[in-house]
PDB file of N, CA and C in Angstrom:
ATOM      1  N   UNK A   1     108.561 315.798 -56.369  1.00  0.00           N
ATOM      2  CA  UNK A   1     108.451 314.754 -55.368  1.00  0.00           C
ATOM      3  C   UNK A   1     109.158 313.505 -55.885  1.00  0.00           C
ATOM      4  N   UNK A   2     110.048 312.755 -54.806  1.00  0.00           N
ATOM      5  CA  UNK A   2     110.841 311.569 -55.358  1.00  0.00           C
ATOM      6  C   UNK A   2     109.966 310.587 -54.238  1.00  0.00           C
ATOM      7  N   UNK A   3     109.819 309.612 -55.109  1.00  0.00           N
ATOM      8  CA  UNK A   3     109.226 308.009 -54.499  1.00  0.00           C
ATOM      9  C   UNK A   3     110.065 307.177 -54.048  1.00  0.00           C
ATOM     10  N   UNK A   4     110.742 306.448 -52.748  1.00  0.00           N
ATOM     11  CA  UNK A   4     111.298 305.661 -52.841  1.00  0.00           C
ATOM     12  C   UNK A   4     110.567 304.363 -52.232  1.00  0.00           C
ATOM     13  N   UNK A   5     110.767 303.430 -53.433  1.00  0.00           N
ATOM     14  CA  UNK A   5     110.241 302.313 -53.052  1.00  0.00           C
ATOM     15  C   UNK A   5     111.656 301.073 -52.770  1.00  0.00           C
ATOM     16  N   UNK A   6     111.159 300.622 -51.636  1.00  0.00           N
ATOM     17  CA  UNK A   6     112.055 299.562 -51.070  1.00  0.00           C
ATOM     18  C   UNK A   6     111.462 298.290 -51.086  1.00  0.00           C
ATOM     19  N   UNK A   7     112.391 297.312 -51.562  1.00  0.00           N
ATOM     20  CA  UNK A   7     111.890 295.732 -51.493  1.00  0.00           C
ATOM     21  C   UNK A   7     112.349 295.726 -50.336  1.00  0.00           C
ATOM     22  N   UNK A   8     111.649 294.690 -49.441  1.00  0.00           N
ATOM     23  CA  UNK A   8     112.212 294.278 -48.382  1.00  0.00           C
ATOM     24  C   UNK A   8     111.690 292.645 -47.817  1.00  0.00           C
ATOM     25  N   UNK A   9     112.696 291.578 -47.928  1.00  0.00           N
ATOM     26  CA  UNK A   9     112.322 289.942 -47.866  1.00  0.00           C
ATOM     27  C   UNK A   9     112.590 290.031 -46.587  1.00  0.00           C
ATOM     28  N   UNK A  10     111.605 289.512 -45.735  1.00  0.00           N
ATOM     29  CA  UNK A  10     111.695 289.612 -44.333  1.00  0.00           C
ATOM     30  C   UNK A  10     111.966 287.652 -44.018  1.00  0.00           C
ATOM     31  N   UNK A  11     112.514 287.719 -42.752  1.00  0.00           N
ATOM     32  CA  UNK A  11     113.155 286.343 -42.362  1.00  0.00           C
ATOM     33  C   UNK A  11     111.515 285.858 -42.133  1.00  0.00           C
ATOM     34  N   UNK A  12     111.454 284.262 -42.865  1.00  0.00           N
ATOM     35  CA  UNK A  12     109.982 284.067 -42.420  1.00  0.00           C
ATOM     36  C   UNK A  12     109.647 283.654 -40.674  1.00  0.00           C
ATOM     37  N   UNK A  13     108.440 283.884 -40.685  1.00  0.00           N
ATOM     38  CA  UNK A  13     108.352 284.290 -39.015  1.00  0.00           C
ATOM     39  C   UNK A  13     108.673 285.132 -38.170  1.00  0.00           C
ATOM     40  N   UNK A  14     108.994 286.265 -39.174  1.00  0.00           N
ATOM     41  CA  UNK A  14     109.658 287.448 -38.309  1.00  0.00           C
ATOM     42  C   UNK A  14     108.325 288.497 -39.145  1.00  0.00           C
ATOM     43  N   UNK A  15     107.475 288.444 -39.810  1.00  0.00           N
ATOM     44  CA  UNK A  15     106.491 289.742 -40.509  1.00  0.00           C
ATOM     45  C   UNK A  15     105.693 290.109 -39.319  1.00  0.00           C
ATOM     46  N   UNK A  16     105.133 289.842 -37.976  1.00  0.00           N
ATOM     47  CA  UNK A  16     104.433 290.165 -37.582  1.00  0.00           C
ATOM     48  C   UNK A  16     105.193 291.445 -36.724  1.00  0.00           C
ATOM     49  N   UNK A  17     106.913 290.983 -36.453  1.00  0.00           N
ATOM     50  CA  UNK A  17     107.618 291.708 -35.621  1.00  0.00           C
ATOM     51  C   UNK A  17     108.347 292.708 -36.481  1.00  0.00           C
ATOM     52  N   UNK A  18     108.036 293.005 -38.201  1.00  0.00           N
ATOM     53  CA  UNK A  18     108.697 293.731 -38.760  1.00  0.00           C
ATOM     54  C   UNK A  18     108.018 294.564 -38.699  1.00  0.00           C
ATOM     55  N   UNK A  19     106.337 293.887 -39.362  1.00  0.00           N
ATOM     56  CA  UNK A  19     105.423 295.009 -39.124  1.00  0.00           C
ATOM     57  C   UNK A  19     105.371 296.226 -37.991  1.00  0.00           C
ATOM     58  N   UNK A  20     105.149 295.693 -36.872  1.00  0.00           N
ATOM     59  CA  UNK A  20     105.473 296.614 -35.596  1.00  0.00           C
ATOM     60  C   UNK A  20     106.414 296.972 -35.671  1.00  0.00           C
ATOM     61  N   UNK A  21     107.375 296.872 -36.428  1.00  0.00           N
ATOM     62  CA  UNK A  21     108.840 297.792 -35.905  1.00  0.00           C
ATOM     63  C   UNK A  21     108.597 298.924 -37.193  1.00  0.00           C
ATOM     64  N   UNK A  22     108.012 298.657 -38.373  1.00  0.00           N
ATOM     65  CA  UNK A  22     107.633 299.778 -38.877  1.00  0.00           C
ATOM     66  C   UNK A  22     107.021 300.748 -38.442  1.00  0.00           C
ATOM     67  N   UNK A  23     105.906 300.591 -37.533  1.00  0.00           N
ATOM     68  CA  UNK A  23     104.412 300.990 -36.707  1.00  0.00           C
ATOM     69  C   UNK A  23     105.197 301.766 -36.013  1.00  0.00           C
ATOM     70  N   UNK A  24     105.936 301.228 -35.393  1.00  0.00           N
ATOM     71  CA  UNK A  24     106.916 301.640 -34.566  1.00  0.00           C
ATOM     72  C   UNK A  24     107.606 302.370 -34.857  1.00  0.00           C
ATOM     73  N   UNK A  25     108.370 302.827 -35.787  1.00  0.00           N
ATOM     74  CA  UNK A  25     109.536 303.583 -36.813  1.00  0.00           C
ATOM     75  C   UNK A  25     108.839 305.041 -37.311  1.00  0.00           C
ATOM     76  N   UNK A  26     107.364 304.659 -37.814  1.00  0.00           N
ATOM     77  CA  UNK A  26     106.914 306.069 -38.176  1.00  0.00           C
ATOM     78  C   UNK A  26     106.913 307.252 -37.717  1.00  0.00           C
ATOM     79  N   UNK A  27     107.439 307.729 -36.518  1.00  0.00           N
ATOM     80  CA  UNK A  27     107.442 309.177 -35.917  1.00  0.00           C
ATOM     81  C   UNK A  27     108.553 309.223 -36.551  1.00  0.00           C
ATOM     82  N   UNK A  28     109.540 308.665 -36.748  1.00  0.00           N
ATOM     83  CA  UNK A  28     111.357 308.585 -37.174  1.00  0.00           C
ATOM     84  C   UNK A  28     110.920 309.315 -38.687  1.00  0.00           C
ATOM     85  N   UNK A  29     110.171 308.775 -39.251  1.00  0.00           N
ATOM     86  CA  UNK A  29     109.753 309.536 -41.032  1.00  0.00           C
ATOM     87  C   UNK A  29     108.921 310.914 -41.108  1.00  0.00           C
ATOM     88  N   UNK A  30     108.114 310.237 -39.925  1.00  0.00           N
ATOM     89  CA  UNK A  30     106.935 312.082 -39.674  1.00  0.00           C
ATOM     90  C   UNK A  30     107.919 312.902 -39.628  1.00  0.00           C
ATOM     91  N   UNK A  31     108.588 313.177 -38.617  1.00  0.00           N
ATOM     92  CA  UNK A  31     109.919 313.985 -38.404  1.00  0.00           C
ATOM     93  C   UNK A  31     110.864 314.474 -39.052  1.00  0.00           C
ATOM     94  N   UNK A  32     110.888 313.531 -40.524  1.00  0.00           N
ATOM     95  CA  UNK A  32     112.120 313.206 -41.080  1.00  0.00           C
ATOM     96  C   UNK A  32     112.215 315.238 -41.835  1.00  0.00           C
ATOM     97  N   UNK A  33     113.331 315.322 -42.371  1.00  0.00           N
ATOM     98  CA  UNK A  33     113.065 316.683 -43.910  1.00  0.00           C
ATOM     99  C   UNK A  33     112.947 316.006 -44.667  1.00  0.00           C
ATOM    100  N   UNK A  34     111.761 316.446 -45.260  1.00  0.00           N
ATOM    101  CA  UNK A  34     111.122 316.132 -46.454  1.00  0.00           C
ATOM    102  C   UNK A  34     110.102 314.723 -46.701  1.00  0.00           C
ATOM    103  N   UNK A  35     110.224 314.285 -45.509  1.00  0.00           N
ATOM    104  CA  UNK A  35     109.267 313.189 -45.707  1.00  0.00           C
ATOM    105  C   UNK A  35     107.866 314.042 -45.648  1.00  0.00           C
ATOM    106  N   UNK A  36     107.420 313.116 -47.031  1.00  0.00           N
ATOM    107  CA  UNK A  36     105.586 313.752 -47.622  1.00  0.00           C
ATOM    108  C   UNK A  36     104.660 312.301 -46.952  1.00  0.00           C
ATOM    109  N   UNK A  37     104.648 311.491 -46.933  1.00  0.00           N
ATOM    110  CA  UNK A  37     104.123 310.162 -46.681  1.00  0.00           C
ATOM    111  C   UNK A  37     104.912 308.767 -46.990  1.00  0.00           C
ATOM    112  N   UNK A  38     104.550 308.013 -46.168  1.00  0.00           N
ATOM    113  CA  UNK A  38     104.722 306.628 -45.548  1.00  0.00           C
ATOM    114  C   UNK A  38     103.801 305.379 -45.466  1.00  0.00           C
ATOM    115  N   UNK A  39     104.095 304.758 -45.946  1.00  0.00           N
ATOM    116  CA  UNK A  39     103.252 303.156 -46.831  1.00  0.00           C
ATOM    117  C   UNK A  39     104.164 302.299 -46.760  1.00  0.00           C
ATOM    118  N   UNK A  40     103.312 301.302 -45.939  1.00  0.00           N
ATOM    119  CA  UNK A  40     104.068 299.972 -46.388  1.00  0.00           C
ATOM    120  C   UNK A  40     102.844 298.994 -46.842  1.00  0.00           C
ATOM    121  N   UNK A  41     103.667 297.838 -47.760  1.00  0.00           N
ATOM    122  CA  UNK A  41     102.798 297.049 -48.719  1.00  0.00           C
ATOM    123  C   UNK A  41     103.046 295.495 -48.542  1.00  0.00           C
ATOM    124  N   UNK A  42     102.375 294.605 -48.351  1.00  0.00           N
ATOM    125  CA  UNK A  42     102.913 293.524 -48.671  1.00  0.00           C
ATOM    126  C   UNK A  42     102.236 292.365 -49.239  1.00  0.00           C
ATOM    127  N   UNK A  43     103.693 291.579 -50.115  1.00  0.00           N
ATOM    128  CA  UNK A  43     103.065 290.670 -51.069  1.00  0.00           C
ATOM    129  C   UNK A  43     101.768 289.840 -50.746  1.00  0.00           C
ATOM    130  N   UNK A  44     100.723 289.659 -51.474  1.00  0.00           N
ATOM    131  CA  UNK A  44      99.821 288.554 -51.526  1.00  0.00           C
ATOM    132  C   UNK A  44     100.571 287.148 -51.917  1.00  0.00           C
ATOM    133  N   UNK A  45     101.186 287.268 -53.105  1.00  0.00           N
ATOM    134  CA  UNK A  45     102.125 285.870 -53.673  1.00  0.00           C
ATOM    135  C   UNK A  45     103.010 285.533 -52.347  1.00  0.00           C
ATOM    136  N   UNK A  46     104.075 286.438 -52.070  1.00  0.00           N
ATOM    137  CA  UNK A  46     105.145 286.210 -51.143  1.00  0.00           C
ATOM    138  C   UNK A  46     104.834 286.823 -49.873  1.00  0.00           C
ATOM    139  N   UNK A  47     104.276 286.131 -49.007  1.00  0.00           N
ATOM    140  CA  UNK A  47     103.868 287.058 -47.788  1.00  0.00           C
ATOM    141  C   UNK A  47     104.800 288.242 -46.921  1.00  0.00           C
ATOM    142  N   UNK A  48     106.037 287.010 -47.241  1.00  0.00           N
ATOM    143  CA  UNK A  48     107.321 287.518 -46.826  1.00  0.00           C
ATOM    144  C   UNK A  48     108.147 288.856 -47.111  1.00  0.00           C
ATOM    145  N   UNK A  49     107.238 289.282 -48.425  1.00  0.00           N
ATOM    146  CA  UNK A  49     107.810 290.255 -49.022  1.00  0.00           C
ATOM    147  C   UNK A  49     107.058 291.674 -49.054  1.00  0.00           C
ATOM    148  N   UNK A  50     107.836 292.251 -48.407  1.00  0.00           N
ATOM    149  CA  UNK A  50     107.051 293.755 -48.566  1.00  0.00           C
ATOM    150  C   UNK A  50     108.019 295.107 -49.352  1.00  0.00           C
ATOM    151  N   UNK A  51     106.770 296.032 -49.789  1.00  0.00           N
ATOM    152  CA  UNK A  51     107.624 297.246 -50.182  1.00  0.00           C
ATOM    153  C   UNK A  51     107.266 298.245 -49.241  1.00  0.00           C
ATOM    154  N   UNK A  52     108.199 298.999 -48.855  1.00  0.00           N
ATOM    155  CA  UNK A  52     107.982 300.583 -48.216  1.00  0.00           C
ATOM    156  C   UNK A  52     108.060 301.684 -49.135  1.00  0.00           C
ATOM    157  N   UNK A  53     106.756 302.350 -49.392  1.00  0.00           N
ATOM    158  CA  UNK A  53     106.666 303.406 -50.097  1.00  0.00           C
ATOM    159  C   UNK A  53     106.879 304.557 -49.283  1.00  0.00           C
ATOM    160  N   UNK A  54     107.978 305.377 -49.590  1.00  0.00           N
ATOM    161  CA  UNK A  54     108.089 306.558 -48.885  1.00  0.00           C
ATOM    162  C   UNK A  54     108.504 307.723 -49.632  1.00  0.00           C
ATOM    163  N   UNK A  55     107.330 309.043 -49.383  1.00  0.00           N
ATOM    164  CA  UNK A  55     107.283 310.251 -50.406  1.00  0.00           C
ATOM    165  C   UNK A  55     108.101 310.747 -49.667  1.00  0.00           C
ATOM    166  N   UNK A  56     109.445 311.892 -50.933  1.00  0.00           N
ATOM    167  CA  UNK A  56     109.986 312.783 -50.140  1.00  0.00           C
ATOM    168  C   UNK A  56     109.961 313.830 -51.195  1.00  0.00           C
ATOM    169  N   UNK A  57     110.363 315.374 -50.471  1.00  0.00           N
ATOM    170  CA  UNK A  57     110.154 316.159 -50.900  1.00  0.00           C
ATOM    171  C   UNK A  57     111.457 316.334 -52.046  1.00  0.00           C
ATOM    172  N   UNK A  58     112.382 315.936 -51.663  1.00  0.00           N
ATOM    173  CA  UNK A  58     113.925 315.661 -52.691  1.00  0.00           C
ATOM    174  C   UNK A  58     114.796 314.393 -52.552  1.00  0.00           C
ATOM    175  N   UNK A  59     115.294 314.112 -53.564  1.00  0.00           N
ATOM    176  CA  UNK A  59     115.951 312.587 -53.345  1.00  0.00           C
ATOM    177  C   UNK A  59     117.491 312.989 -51.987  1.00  0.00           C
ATOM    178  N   UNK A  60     117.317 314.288 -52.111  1.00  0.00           N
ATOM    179  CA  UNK A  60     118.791 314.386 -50.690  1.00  0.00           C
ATOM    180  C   UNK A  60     118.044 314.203 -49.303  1.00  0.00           C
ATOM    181  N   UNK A  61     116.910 314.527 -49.530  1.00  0.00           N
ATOM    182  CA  UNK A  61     115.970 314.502 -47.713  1.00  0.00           C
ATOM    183  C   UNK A  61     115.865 313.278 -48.081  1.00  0.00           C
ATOM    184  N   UNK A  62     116.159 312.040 -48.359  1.00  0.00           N
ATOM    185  CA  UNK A  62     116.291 310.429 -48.077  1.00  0.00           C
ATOM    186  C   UNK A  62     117.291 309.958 -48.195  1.00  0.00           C
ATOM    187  N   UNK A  63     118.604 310.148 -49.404  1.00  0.00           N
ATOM    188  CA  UNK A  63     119.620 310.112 -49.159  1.00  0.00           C
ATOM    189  C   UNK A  63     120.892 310.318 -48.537  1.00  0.00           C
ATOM    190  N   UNK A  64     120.599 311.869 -48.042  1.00  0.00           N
ATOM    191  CA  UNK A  64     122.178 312.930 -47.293  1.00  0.00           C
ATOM    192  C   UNK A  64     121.267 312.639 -46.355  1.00  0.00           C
ATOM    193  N   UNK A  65     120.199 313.716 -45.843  1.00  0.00           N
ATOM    194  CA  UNK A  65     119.221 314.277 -44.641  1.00  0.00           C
ATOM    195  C   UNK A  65     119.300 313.101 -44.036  1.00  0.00           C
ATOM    196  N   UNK A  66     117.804 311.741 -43.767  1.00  0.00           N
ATOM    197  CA  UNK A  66     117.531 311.211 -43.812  1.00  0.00           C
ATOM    198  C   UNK A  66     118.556 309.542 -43.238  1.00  0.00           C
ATOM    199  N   UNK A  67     119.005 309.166 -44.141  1.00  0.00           N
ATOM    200  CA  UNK A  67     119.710 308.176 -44.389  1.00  0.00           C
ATOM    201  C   UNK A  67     121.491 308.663 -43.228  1.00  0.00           C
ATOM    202  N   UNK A  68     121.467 310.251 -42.981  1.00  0.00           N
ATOM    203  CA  UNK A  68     122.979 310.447 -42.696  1.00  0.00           C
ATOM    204  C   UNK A  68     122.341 310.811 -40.850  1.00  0.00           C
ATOM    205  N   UNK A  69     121.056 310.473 -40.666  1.00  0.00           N
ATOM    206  CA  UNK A  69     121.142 310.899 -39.323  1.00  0.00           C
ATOM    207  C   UNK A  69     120.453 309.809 -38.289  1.00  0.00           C
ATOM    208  N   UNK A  70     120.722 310.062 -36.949  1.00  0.00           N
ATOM    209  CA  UNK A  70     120.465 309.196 -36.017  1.00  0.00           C
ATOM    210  C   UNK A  70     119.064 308.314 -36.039  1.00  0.00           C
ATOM    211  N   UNK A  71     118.114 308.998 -36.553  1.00  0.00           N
ATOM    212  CA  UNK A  71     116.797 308.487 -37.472  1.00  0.00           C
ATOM    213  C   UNK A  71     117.041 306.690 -37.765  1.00  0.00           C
ATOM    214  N   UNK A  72     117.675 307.309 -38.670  1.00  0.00           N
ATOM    215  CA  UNK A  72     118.029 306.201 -39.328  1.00  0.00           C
ATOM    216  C   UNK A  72     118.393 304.995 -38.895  1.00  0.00           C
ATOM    217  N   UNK A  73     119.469 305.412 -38.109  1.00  0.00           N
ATOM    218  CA  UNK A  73     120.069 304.127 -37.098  1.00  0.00           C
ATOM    219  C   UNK A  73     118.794 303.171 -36.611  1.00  0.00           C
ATOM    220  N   UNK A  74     118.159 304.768 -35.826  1.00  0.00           N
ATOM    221  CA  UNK A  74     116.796 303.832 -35.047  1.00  0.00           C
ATOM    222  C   UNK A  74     116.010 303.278 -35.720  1.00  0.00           C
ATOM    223  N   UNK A  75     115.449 303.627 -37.377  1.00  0.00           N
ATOM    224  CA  UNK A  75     114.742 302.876 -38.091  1.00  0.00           C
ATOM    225  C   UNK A  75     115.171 301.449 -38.369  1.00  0.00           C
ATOM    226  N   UNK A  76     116.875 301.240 -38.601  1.00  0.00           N
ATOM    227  CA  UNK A  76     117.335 299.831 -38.671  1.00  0.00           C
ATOM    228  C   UNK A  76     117.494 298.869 -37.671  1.00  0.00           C
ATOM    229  N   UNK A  77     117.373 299.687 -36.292  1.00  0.00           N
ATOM    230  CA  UNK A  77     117.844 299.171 -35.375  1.00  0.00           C
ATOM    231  C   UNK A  77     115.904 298.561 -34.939  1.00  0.00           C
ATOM    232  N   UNK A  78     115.245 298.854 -35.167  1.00  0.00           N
ATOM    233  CA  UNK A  78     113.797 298.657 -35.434  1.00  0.00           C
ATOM    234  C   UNK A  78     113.628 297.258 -36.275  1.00  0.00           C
ATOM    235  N   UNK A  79     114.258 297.455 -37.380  1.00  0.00           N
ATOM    236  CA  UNK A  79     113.691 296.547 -38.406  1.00  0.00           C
ATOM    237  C   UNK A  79     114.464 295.382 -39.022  1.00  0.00           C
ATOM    238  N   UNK A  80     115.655 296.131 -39.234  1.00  0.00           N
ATOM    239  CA  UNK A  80     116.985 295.240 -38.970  1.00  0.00           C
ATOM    240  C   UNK A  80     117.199 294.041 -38.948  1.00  0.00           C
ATOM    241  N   UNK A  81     116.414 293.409 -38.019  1.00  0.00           N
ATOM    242  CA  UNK A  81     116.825 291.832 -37.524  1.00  0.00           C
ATOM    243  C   UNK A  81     115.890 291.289 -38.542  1.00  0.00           C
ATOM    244  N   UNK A  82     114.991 291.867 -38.745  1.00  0.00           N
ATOM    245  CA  UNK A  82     114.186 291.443 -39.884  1.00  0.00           C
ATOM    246  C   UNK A  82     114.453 291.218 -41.234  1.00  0.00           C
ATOM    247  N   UNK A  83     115.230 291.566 -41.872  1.00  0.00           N
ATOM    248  CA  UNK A  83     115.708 291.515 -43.095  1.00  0.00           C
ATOM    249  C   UNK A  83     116.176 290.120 -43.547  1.00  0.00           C
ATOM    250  N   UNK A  84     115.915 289.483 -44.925  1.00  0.00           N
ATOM    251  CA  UNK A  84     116.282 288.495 -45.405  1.00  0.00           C
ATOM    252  C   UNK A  84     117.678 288.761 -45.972  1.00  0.00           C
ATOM    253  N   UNK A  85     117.532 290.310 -46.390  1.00  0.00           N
ATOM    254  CA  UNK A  85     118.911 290.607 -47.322  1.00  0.00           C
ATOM    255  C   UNK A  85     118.577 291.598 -47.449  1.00  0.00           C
ATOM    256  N   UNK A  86     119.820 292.342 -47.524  1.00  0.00           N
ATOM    257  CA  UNK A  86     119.792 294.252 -47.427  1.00  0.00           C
ATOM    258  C   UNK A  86     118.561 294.759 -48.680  1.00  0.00           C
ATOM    259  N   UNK A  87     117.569 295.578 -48.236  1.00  0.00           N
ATOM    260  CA  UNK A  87     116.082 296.076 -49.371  1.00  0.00           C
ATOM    261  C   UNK A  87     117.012 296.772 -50.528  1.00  0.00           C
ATOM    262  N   UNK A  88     116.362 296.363 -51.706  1.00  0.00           N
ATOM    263  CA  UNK A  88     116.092 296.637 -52.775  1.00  0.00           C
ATOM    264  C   UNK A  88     115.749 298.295 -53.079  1.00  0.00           C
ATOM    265  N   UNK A  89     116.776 299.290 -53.152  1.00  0.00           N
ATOM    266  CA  UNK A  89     115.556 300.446 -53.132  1.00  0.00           C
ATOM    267  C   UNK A  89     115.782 300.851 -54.699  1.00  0.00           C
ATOM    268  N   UNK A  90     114.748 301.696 -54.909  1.00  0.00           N
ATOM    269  CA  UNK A  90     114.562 302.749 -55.948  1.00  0.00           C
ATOM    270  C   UNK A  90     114.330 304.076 -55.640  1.00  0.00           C
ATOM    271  N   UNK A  91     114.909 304.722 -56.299  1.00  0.00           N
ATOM    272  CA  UNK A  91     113.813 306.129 -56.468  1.00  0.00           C
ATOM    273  C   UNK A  91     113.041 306.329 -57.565  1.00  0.00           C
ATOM    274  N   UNK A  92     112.004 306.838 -57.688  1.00  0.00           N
ATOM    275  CA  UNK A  92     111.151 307.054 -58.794  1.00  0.00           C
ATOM    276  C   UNK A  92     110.698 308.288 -58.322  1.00  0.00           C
ATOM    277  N   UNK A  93     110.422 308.904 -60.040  1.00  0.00           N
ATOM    278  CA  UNK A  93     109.004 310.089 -60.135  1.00  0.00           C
ATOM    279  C   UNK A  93     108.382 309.568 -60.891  1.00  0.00           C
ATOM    280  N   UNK A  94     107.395 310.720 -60.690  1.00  0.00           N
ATOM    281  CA  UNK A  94     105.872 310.622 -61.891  1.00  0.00           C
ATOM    282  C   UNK A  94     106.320 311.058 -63.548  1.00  0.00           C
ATOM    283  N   UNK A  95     105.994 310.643 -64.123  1.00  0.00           N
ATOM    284  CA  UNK A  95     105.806 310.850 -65.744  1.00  0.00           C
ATOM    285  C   UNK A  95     104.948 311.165 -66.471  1.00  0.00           C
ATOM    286  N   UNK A  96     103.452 310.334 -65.475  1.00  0.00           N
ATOM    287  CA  UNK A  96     102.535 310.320 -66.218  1.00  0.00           C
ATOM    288  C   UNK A  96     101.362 309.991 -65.075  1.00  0.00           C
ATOM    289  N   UNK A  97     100.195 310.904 -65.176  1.00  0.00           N
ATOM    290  CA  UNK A  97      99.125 310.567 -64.372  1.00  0.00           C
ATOM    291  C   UNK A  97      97.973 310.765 -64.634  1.00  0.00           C
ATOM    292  N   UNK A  98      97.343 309.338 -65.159  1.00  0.00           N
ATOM    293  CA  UNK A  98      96.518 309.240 -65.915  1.00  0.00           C
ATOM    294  C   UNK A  98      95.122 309.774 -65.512  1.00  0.00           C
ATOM    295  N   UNK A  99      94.866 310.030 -63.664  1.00  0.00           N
ATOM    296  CA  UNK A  99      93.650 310.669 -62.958  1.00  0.00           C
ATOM    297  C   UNK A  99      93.724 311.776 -63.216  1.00  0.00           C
TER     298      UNK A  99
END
């Protein structure tokens, strides 16, 4: 399983309308190949700032799959206007799990 976590600085006064466009966006990930689960997080310090945690089953079902299909469009075209500056992503795995 690959983790991708995304920074994302939203324009201030725009979090209530990013939020919903995420809310909004999630059938686009249910759907997706290889999407395992979907989380979004946001800062206590920076209100403005949130991460999207999203499980996939391989880093290509978010990169090729994912990222190369009409999905996608609609997820930006969702959230898009919201952005302070293009998100921050990562991928990560597990190493270590301490439960």
């Amino acid at each position: 399983m690959i983790t991708e976590i995304a920074q994302i600085d939203v324009k201030a006064g725009l979090e209530e309308a990013f939020e919903a466009g995420v809310a909004q966006a999630a059938p686009l990930f249910r759907r997706a190949q290889g999407c395992l689960h979907l989380e979004l997080q946001r800062s206590i310090e920076k209100p403005s700032r949130y991460r999207l945690v999203v499980a996939w089953a391989t880093l290509e079902d978010h990169t090729v799959a994912f990222r190369g299909s009409s999905d996608f469009q609609a997820w930006r075209a969702l959230v898009g206007h919201c952005f302070e500056a293009p998100p921050e992503v990562e991928h990560t795995y597990r190493v270590f799990d301490g439960f």
